[in-house]
C-alpha atoms as a PDB file:
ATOM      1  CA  UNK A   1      37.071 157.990 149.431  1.00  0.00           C
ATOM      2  CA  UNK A   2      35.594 154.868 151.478  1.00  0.00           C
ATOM      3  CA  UNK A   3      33.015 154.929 154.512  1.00  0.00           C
ATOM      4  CA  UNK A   4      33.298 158.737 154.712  1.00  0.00           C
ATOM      5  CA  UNK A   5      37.429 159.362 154.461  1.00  0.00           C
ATOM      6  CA  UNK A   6      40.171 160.130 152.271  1.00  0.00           C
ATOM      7  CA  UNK A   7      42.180 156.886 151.465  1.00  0.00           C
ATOM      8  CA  UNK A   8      44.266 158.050 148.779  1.00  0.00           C
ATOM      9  CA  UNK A   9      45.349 160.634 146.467  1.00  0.00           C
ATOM     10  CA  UNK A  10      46.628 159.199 143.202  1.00  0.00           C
ATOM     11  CA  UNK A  11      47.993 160.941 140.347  1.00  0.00           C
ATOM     12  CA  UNK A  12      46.471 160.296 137.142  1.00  0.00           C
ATOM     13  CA  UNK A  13      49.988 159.196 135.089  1.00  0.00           C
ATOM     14  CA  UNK A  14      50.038 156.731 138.149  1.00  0.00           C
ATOM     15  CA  UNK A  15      46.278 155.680 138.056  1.00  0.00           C
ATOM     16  CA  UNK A  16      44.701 152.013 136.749  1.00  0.00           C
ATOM     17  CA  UNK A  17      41.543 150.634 137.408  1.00  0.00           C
ATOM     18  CA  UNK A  18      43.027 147.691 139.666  1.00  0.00           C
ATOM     19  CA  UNK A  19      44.316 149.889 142.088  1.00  0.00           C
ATOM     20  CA  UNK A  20      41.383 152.237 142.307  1.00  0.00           C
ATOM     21  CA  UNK A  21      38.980 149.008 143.132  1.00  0.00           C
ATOM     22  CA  UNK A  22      41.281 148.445 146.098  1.00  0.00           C
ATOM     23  CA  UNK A  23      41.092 151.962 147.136  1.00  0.00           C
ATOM     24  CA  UNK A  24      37.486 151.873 146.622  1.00  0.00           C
ATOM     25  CA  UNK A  25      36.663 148.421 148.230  1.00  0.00           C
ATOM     26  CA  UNK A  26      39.665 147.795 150.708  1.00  0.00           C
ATOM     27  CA  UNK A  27      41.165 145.308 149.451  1.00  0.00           C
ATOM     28  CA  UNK A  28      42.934 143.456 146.134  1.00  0.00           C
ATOM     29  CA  UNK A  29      40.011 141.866 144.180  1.00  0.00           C
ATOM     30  CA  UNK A  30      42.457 140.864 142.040  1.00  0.00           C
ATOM     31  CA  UNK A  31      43.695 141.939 137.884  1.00  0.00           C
ATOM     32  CA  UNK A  32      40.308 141.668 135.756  1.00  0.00           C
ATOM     33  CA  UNK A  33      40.643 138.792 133.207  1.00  0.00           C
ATOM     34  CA  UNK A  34      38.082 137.724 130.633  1.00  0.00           C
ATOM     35  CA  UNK A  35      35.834 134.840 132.060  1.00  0.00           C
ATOM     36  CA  UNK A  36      36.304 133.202 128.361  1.00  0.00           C
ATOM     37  CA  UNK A  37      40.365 132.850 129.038  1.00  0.00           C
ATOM     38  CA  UNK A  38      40.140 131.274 132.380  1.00  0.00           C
ATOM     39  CA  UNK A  39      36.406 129.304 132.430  1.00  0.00           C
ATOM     40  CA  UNK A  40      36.870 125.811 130.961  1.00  0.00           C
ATOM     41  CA  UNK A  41      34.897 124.773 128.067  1.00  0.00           C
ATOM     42  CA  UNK A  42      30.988 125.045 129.167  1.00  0.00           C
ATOM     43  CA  UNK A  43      30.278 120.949 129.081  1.00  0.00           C
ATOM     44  CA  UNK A  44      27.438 120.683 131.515  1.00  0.00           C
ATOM     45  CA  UNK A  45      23.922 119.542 130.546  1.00  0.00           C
ATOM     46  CA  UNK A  46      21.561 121.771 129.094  1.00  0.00           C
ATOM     47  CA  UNK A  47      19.523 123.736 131.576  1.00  0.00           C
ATOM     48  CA  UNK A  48      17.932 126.518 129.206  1.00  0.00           C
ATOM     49  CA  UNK A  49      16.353 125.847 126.013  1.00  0.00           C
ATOM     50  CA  UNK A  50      14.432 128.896 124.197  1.00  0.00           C
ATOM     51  CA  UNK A  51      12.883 127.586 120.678  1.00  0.00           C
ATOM     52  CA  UNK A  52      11.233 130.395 118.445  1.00  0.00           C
ATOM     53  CA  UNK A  53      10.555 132.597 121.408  1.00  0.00           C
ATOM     54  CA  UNK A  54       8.665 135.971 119.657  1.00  0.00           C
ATOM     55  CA  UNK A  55       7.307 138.685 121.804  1.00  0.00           C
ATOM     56  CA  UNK A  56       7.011 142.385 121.775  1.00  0.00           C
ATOM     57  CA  UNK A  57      10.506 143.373 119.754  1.00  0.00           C
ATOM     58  CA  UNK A  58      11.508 139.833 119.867  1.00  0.00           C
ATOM     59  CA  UNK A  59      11.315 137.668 116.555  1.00  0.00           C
ATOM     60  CA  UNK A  60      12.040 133.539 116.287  1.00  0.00           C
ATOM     61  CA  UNK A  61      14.758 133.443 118.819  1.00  0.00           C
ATOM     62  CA  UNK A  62      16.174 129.829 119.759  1.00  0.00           C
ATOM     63  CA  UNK A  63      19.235 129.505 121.914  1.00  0.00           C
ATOM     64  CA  UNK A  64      20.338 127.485 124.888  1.00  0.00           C
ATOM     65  CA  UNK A  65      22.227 127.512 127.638  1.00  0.00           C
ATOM     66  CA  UNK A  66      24.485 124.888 129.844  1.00  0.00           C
ATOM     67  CA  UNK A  67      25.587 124.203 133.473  1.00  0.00           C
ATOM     68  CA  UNK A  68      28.179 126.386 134.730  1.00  0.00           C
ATOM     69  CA  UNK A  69      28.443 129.155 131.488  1.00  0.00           C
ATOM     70  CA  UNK A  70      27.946 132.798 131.434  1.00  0.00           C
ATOM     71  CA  UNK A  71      25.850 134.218 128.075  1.00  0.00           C
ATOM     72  CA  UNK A  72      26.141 137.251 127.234  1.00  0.00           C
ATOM     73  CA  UNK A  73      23.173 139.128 125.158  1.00  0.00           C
ATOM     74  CA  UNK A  74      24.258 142.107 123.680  1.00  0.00           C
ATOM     75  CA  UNK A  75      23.334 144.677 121.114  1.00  0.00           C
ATOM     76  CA  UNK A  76      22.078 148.126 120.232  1.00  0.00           C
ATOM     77  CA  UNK A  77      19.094 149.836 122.139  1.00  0.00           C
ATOM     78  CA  UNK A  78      16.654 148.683 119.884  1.00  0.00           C
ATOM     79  CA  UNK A  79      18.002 145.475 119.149  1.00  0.00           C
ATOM     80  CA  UNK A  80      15.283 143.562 121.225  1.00  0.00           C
ATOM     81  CA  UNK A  81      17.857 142.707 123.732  1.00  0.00           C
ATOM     82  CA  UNK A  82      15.809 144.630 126.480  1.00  0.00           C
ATOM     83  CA  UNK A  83      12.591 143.197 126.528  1.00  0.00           C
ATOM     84  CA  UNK A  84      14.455 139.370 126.193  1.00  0.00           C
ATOM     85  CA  UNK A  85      14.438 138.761 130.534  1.00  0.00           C
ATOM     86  CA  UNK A  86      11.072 139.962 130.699  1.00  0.00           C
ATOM     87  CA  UNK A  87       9.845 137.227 128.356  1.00  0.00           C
ATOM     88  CA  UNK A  88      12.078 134.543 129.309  1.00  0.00           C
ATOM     89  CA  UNK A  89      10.601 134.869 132.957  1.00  0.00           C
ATOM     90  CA  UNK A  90       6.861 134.536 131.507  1.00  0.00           C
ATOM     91  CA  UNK A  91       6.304 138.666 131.996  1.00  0.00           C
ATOM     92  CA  UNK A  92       4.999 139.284 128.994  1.00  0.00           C
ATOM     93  CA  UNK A  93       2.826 137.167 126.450  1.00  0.00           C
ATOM     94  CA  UNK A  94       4.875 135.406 124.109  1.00  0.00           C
ATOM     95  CA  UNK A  95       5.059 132.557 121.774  1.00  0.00           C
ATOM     96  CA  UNK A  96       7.601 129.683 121.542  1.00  0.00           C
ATOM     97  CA  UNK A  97       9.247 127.173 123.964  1.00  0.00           C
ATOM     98  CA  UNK A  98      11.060 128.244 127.036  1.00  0.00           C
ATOM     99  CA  UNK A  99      12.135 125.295 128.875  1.00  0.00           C
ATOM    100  CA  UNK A 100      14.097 125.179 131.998  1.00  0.00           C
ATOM    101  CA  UNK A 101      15.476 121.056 132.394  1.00  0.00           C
ATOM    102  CA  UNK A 102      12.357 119.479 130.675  1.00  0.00           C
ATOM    103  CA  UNK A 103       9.999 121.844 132.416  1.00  0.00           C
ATOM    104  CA  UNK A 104       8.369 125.090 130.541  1.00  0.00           C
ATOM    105  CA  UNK A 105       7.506 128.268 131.691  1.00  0.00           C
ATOM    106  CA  UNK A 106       4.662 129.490 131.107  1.00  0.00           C
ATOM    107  CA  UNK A 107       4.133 133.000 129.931  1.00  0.00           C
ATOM    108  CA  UNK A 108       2.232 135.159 132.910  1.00  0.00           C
ATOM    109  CA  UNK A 109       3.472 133.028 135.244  1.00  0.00           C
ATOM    110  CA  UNK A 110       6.888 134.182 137.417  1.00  0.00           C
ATOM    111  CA  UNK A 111       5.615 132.058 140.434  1.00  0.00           C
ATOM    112  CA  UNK A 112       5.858 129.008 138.065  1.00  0.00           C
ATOM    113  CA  UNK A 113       8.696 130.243 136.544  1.00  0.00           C
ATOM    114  CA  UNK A 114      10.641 130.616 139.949  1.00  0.00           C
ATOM    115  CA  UNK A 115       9.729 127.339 141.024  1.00  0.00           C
ATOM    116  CA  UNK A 116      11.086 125.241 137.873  1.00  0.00           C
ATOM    117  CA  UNK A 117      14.188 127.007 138.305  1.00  0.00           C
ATOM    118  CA  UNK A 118      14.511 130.561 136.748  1.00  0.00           C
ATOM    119  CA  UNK A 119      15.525 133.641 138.511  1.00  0.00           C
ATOM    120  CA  UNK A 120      15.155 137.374 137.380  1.00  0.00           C
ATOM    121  CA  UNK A 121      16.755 140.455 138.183  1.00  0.00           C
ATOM    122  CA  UNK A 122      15.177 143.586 136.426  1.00  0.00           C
ATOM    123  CA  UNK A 123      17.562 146.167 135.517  1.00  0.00           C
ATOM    124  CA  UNK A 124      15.238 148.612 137.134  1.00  0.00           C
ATOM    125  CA  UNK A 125      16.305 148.182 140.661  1.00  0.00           C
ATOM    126  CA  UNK A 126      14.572 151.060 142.185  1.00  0.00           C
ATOM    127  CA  UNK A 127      11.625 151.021 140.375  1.00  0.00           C
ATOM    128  CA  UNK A 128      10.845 146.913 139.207  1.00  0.00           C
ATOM    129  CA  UNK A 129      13.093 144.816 141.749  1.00  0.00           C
ATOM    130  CA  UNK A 130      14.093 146.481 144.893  1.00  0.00           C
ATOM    131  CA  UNK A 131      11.607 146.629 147.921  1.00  0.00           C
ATOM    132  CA  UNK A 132      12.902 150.160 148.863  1.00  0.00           C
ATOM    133  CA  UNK A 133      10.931 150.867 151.883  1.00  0.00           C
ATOM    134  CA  UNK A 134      11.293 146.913 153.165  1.00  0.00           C
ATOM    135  CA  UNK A 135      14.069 145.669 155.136  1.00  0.00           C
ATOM    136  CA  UNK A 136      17.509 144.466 154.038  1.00  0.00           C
ATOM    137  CA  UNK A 137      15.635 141.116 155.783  1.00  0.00           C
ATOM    138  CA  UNK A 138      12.220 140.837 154.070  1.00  0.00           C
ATOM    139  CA  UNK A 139      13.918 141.573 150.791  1.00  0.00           C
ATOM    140  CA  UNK A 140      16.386 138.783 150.674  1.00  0.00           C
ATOM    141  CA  UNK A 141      13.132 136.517 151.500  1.00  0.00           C
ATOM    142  CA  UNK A 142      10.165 138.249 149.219  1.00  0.00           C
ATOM    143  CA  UNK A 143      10.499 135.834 146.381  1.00  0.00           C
ATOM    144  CA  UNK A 144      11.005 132.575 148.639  1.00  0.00           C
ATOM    145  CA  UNK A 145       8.078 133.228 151.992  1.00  0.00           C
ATOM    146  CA  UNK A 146       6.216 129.821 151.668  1.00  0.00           C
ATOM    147  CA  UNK A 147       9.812 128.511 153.011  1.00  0.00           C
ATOM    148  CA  UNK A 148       9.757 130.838 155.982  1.00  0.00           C
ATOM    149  CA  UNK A 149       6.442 130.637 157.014  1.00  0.00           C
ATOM    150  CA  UNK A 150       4.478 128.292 158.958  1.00  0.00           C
ATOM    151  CA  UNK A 151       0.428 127.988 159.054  1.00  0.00           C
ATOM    152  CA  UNK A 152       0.616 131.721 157.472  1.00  0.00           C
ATOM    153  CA  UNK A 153       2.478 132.783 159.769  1.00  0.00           C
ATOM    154  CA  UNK A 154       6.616 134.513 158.622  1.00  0.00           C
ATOM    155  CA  UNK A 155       9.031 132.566 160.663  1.00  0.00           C
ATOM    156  CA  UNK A 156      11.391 135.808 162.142  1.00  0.00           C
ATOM    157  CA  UNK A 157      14.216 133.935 163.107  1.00  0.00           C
ATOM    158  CA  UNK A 158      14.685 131.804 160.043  1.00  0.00           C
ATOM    159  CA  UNK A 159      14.162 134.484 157.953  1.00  0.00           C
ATOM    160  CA  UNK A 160      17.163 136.604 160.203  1.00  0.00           C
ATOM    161  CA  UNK A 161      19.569 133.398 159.873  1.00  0.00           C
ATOM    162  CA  UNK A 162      18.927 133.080 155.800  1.00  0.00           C
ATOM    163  CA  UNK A 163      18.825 136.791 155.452  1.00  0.00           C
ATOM    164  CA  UNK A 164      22.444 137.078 157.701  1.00  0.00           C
ATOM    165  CA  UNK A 165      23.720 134.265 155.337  1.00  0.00           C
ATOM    166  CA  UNK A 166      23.008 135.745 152.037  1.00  0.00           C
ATOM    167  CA  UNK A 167      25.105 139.242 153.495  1.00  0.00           C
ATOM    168  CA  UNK A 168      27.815 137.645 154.583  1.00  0.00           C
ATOM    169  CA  UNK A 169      28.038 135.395 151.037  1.00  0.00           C
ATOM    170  CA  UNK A 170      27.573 138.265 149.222  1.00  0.00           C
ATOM    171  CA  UNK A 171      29.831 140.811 151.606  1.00  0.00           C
ATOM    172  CA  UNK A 172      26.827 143.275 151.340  1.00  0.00           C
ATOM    173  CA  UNK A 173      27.703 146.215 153.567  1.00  0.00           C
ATOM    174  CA  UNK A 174      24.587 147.104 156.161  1.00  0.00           C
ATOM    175  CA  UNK A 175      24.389 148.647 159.093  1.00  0.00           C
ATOM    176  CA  UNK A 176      22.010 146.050 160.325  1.00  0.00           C
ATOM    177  CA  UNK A 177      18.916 143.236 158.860  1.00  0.00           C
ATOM    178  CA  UNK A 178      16.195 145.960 159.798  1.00  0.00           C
ATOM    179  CA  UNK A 179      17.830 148.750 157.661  1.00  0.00           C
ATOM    180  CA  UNK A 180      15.640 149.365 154.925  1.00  0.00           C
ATOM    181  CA  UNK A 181      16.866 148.971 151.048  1.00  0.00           C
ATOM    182  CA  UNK A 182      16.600 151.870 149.929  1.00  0.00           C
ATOM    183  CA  UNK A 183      19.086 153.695 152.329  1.00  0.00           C
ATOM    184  CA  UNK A 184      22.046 151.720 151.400  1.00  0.00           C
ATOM    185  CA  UNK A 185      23.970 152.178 148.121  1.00  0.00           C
ATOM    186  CA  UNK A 186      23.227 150.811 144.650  1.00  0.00           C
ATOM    187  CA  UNK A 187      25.866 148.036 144.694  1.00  0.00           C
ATOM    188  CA  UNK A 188      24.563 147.182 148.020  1.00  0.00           C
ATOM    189  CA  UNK A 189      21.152 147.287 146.817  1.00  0.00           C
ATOM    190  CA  UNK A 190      22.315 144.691 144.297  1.00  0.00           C
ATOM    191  CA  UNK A 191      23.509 142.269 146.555  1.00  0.00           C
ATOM    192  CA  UNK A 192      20.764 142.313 148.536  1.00  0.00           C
ATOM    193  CA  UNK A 193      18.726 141.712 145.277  1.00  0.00           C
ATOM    194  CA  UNK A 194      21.013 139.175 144.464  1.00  0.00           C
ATOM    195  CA  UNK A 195      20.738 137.205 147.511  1.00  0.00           C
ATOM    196  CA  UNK A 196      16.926 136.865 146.876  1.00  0.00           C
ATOM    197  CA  UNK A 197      17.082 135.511 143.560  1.00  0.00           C
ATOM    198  CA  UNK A 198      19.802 132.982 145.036  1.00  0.00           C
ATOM    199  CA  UNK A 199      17.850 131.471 147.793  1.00  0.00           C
ATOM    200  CA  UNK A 200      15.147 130.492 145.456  1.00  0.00           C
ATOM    201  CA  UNK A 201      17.786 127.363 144.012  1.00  0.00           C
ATOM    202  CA  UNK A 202      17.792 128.749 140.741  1.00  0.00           C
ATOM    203  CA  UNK A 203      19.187 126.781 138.457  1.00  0.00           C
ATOM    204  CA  UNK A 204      18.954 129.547 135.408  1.00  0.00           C
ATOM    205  CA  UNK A 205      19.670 133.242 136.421  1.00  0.00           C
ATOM    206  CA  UNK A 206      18.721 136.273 134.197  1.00  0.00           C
ATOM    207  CA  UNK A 207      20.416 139.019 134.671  1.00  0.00           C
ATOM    208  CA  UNK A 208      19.597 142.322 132.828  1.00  0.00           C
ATOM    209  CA  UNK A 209      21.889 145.057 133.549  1.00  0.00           C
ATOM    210  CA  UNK A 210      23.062 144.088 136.832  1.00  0.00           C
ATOM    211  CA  UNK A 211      25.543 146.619 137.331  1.00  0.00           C
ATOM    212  CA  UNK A 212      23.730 149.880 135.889  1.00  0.00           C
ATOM    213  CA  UNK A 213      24.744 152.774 138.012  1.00  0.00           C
ATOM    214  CA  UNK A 214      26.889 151.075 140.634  1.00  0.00           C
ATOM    215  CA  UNK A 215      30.463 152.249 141.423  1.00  0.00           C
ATOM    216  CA  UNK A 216      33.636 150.268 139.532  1.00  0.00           C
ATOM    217  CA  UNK A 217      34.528 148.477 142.623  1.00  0.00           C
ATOM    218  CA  UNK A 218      30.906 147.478 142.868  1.00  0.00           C
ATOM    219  CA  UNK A 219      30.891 145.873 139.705  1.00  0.00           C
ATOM    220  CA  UNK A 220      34.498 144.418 140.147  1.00  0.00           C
ATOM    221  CA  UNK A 221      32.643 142.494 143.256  1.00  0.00           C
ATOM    222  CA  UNK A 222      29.020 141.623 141.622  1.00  0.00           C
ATOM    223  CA  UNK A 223      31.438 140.175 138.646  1.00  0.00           C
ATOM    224  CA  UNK A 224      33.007 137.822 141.209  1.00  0.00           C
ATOM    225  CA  UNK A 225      29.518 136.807 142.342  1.00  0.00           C
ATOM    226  CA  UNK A 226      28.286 135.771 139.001  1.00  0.00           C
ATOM    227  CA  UNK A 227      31.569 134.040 138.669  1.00  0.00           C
ATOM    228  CA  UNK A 228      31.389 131.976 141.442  1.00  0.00           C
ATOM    229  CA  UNK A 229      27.574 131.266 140.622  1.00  0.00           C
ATOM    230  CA  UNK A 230      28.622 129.779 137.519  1.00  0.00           C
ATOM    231  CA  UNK A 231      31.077 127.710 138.810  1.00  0.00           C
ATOM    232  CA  UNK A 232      28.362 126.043 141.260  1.00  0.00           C
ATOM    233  CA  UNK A 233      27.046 124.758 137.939  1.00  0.00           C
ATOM    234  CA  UNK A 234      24.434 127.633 137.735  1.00  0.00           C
ATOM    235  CA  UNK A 235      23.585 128.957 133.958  1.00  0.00           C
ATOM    236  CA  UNK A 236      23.870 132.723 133.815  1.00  0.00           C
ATOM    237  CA  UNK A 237      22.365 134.853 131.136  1.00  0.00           C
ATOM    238  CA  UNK A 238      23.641 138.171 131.378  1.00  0.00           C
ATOM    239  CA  UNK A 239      22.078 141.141 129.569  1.00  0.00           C
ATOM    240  CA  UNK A 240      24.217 144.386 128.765  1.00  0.00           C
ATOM    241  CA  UNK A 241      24.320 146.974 127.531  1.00  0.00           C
ATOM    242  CA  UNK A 242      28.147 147.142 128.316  1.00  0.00           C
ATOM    243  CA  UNK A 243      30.115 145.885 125.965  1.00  0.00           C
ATOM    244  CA  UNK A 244      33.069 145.585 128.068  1.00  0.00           C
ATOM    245  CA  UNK A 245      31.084 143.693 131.099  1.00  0.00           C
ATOM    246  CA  UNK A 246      30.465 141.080 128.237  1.00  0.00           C
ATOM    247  CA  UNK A 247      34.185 140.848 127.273  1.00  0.00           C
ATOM    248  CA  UNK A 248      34.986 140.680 131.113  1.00  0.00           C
ATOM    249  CA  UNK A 249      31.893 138.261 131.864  1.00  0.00           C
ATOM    250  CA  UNK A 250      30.686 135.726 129.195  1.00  0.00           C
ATOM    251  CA  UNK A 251      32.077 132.829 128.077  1.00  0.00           C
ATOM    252  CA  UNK A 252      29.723 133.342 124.921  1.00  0.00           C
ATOM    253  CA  UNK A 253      27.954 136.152 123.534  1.00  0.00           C
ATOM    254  CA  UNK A 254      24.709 136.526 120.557  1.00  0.00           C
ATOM    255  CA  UNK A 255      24.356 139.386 119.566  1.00  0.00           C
ATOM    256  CA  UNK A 256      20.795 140.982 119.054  1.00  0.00           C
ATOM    257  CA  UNK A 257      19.614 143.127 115.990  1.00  0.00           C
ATOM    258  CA  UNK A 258      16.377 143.622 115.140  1.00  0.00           C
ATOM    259  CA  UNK A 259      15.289 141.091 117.862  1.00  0.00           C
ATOM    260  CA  UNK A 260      16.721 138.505 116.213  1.00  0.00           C
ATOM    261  CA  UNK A 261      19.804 136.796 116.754  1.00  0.00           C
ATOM    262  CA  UNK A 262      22.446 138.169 114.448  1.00  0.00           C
ATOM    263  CA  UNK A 263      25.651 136.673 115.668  1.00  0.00           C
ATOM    264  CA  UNK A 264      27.565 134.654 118.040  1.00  0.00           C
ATOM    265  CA  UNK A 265      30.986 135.287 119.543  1.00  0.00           C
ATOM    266  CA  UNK A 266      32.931 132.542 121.606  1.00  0.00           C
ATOM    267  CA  UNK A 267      36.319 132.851 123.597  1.00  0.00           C
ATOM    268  CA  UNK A 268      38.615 134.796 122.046  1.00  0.00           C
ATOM    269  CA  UNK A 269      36.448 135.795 119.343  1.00  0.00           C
ATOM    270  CA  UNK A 270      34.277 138.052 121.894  1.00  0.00           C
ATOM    271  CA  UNK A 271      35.956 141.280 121.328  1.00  0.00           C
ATOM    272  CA  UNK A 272      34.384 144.665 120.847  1.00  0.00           C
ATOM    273  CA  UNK A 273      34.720 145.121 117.144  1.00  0.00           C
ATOM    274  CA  UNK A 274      33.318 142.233 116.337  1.00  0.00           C
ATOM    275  CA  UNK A 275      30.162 142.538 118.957  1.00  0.00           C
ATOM    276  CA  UNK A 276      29.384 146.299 117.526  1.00  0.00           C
ATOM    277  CA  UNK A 277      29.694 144.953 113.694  1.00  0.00           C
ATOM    278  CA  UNK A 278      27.019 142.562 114.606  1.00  0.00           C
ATOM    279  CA  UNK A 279      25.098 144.771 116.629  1.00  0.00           C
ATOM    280  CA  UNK A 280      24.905 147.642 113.507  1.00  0.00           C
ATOM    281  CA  UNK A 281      24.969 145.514 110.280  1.00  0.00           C
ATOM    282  CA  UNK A 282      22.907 142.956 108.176  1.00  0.00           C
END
């Protein structure tokens, strides 16, 4: 079904996942391939650099990150994988380096962390990122108002033509700008969130969960988005629980166990076997 009707009736024997997205979304979004086989070797500068980062479930974890690639962080439950946005963004208190192009971010400090170039999107939507009872509008805008305001005072307008923009990039589907967030669906909801973190310039996003309990044409569309992100020269850290969004989605992958770092998978090396037997042994 799409906007309230029967498109199609399709036999299972005759059923794939490409051809229920298009039912789903309207349109060909294309055969899924794994970002690693068609992203070219990630060769931009550095942008994130995490040295001996330790927090709550977290133990001496040092990575990085370049221009234009997609990491994956995957791993068990308990791995430590969960609480790894929250302390990259300066959420939590935390030891270690987190350093976004020469500048740090400091922990207890998402204001500073936004403005040297990190973005965050919770994987609690409804209840950590989404301002449910806000417009589609003032959401897209939250996280960026000293750039739409004047003397303390919201500029409407602007905020209508960035808030229009971010929509129409992201093909969010609203009724109108007013609507508020929480009436529209999840993958809509994600846009929207989406959008936000994208007008603030970021140069590193963190994504953790991003597609948790949105439809499979959804996710077929927020995968493009991160895509295309990427390929702007954005790093992208994406955080799942799913090991096949990884496959689909990151040009690298560590592994988490015991909030530490137990592997790293590259290319054609990212495969599920080899992300669960570093997820489950020593």
């Amino acid at each position: 079904m799409r906007d309230g009707r029967r498109i199609e009736t399709i036999d299972n024997v005759d059923l794939d996942e490409e051809r229920l997205i298009r039912g789903m979304v309207g349109r060909n979004l294309g055969a899924a391939r794994p970002w690693a086989l068609d992203a070219p070797e990630p060769s931009g500068d550095v942008l994130l650099d995490v040295q001996n980062l330790t927090a709550a479930g977290l133990d001496d974890v040092s990575f990085s990150v370049r221009a234009g690639e997609i990491l994956g962080i995957g791993g068990l439950p308990d791995s430590g994988k969960d609480g790894l946005g929250e302390a990259l963004f300066g959420l939590v208190m935390r030891q270690g380096l987190v350093v976004v192009e020469g500048k740090e971010i400091r922990p207890h400090d998402p204001v500073g962390a936004i403005r040297n170039g990190m973005s965050f999107v919770p994987a609690d939507r409804r209840g950590a990122s989404g301002l449910l009872t806000m417009s589609v509008a003032d959401n897209v805008v939250s996280a960026s108002l000293p750039r739409f305001s004047l003397a303390g005072v919201l500029r409407r307008g602007a905020i209508r033509r960035e808030a229009r923009a971010q929509v129409a990039r992201l093909d969010a589907r609203i009724s109108h700008l007013a609507q508020k967030l929480g009436t529209l669906s999840g993958g809509n909801q994600q846009k929207i969130i989406l959008g936000r973190s994208l007008i603030t310039n970021p140069r590193v996003l963190v994504l953790h969960e991003p597609t948790r309990g949105i439809d499979v044409g959804a996710k077929a569309e927020i995968y493009q988005i991160l895509r295309s992100i990427a390929q702007e020269g954005v790093a992208v850290i994406l955080i799942s629980s799913e090991i096949p969004e990884l496959i689909m989605n990151a040009s690298r992958v560590l592994v988490m166990r015991g909030g530490r770092i137990s592997g790293e998978l590259a290319g054609s090396d990212i495969d599920e076997q080899k992300i669960l037997a570093r997820a489950m042994t020593s």
